[in-house]
N, C-alpha and C. Protein backbone atom coordinates (compact mmCIF):
# COMPACT_ATOMS: atom_id res chain seq x y z
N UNK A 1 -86.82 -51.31 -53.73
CA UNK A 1 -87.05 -50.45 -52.60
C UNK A 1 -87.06 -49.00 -53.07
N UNK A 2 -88.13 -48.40 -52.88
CA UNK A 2 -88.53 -46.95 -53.10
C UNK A 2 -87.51 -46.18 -52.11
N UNK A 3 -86.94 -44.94 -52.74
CA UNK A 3 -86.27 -44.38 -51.80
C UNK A 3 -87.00 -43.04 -51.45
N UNK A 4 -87.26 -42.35 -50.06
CA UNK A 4 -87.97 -40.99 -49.97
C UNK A 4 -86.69 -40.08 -50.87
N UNK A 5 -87.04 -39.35 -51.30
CA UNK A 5 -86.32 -37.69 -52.15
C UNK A 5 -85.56 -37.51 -50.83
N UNK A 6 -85.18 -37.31 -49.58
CA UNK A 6 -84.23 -36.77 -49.03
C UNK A 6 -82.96 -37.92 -49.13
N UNK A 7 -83.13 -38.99 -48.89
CA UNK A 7 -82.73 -40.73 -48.85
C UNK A 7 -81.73 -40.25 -50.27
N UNK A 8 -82.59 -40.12 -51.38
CA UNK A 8 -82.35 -40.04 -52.41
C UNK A 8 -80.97 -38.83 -52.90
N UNK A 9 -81.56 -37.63 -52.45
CA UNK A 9 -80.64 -36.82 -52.63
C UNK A 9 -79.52 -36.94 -51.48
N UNK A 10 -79.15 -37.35 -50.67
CA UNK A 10 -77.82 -37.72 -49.66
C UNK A 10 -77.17 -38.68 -50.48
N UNK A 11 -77.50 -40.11 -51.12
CA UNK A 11 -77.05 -40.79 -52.12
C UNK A 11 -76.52 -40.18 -53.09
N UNK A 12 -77.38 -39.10 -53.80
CA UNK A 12 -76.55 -38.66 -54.84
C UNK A 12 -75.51 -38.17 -54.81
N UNK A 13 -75.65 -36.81 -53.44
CA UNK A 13 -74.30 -36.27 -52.96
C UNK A 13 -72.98 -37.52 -52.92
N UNK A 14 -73.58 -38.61 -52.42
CA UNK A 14 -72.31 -38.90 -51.54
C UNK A 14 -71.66 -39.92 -52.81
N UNK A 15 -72.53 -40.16 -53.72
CA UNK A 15 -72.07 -41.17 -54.77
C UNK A 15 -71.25 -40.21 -55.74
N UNK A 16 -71.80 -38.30 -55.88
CA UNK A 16 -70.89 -37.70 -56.46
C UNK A 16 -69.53 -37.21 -55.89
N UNK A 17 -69.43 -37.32 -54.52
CA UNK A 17 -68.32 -37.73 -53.61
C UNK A 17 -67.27 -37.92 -54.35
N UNK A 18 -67.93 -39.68 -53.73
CA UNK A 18 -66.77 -40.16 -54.71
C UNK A 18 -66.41 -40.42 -55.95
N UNK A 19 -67.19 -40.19 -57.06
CA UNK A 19 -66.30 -39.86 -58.06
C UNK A 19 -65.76 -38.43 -57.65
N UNK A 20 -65.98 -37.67 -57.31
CA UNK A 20 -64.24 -36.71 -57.43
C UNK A 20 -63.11 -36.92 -56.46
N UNK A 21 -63.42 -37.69 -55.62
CA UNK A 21 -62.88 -38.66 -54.88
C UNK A 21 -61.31 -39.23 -55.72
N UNK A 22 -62.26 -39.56 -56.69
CA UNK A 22 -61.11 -40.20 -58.05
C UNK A 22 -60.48 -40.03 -58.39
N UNK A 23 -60.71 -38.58 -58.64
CA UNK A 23 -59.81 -37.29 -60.08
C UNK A 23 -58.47 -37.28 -58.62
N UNK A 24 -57.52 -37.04 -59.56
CA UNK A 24 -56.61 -36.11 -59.40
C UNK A 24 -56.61 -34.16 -59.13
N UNK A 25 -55.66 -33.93 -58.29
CA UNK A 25 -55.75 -32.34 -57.96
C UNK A 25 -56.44 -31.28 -59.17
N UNK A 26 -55.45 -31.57 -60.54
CA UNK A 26 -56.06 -31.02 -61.49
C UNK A 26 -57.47 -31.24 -62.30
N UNK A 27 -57.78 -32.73 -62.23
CA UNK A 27 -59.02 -32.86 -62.50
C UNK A 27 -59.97 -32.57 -61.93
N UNK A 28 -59.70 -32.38 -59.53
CA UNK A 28 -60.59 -32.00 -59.40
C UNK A 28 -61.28 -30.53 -59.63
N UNK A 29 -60.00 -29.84 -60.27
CA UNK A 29 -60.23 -28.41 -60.57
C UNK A 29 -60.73 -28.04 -61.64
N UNK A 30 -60.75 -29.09 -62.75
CA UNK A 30 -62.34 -29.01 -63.87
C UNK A 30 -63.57 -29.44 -63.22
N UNK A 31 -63.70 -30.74 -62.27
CA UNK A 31 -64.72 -30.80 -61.93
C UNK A 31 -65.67 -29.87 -60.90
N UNK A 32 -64.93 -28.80 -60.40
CA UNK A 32 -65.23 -27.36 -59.65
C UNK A 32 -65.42 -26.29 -60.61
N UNK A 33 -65.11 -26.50 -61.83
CA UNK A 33 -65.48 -25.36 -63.08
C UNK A 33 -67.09 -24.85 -62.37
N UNK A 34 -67.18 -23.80 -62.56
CA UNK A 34 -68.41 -23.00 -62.58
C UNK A 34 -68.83 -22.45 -63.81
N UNK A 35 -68.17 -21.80 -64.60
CA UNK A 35 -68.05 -21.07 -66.24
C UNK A 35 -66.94 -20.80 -66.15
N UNK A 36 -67.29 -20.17 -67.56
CA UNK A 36 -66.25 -19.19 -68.36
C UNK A 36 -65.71 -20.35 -69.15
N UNK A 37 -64.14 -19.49 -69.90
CA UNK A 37 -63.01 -20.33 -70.48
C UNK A 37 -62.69 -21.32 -69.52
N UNK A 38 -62.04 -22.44 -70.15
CA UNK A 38 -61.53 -23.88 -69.16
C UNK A 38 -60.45 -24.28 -70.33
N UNK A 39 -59.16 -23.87 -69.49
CA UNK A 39 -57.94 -24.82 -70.05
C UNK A 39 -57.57 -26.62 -69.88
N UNK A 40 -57.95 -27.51 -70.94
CA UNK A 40 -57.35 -28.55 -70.53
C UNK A 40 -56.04 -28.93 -71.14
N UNK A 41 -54.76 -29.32 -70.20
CA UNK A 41 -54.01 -29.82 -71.06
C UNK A 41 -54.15 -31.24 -72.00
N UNK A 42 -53.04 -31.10 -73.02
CA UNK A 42 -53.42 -32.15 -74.15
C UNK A 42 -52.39 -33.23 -74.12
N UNK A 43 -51.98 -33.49 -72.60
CA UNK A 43 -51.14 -34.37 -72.70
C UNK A 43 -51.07 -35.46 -72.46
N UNK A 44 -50.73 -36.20 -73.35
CA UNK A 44 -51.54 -37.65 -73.47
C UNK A 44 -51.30 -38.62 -72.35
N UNK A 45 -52.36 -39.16 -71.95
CA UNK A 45 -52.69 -39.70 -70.51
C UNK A 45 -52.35 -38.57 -69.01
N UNK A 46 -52.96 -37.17 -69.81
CA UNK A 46 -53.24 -36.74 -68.47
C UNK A 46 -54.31 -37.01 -67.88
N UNK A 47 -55.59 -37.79 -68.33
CA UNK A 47 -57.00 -37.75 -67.51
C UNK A 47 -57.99 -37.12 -68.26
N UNK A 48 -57.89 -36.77 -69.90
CA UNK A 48 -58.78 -35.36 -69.93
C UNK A 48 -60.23 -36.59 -70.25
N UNK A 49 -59.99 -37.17 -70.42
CA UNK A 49 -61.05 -38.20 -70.42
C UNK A 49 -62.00 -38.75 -69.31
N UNK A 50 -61.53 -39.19 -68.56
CA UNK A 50 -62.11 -39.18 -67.23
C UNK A 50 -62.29 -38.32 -66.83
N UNK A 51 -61.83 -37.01 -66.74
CA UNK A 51 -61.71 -35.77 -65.79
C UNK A 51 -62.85 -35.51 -66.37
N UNK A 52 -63.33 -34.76 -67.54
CA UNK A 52 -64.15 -34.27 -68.18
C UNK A 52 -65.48 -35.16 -68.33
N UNK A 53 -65.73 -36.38 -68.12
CA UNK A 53 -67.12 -37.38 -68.01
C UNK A 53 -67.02 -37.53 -66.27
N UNK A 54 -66.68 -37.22 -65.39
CA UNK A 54 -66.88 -37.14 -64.08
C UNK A 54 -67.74 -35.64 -63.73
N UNK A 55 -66.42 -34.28 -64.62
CA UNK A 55 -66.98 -33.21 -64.07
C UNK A 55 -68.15 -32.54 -65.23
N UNK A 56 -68.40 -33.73 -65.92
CA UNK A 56 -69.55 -33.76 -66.64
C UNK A 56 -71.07 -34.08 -65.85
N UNK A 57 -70.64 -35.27 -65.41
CA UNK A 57 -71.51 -36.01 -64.27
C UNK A 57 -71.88 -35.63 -62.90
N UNK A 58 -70.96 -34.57 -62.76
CA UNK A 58 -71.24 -33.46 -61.35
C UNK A 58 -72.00 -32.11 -61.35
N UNK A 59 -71.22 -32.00 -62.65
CA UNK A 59 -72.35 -30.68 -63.26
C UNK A 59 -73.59 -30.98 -63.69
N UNK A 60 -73.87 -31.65 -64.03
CA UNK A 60 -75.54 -32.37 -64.48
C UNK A 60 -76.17 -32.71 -63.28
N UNK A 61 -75.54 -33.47 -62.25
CA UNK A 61 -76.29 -33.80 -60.99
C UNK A 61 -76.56 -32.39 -60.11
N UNK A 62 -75.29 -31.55 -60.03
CA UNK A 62 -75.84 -30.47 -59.32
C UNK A 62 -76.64 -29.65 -59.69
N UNK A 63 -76.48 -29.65 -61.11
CA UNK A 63 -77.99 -28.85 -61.57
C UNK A 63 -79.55 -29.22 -61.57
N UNK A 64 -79.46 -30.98 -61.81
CA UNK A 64 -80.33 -31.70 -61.73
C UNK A 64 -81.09 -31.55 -59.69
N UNK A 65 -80.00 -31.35 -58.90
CA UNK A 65 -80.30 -30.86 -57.58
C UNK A 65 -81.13 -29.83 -57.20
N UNK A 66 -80.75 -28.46 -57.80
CA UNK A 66 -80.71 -27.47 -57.50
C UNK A 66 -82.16 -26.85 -58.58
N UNK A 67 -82.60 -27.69 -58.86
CA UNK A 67 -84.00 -27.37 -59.81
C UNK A 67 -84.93 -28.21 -58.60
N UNK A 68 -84.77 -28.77 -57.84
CA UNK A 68 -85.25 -30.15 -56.78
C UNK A 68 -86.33 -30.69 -57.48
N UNK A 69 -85.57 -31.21 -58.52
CA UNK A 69 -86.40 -32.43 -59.03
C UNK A 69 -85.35 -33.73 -59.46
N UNK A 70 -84.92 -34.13 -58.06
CA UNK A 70 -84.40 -35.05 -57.96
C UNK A 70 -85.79 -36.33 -57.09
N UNK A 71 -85.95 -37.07 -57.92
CA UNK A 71 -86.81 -38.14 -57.70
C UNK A 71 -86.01 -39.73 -57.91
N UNK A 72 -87.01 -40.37 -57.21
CA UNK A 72 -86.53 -41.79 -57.49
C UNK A 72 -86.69 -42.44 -59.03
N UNK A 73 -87.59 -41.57 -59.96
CA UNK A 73 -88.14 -42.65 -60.39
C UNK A 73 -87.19 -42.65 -61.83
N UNK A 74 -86.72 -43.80 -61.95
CA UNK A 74 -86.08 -44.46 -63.12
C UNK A 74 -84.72 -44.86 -62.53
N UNK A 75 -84.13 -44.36 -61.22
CA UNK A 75 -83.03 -44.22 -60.53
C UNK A 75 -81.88 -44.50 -61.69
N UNK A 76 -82.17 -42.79 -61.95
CA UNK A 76 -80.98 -42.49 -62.87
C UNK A 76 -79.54 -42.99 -62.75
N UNK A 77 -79.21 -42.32 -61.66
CA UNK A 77 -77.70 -42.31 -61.46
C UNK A 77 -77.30 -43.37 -61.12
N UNK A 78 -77.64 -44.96 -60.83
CA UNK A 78 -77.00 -46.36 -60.46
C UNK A 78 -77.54 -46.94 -61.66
């Protein structure tokens, strides 16, 4: 099933939802990074793993948004 580009981009939003949905308080506050310096702590099994491939995956989609060339075709993100 072909999805129209608006169909498409509400999915993406809401699938990037919830992954930050996921994170924890502090993780969701890497995944809100905009620039600059970014402190992560190094303490083992704080999340920097997950935290950082989520607000990896948010930053790529919102940029991937905000160019609006979000299309169906290859349906990246599932």
């Amino acid at each position: 099933m072909a999805l129209t580009k608006p169909d498409l981009t509400l999915h993406l939003h809401q699938a990037l939802d919830n992954l930050k949905a996921q994170l924890r308080p502090g993780q969701q506050a890497m995944a809100e990074w905009q620039g600059g310096a970014l402190a992560v702590s190094a303490v083992p099994g704080s999340g920097k793993s997950t935290g950082m491939a989520i607000a990896t995956a948010i930053l790529l989609a919102k940029r991937y948004l905000q160019q609006g060339t979000a299309t169906n075709q290859g349906n990246w993100f599932w």
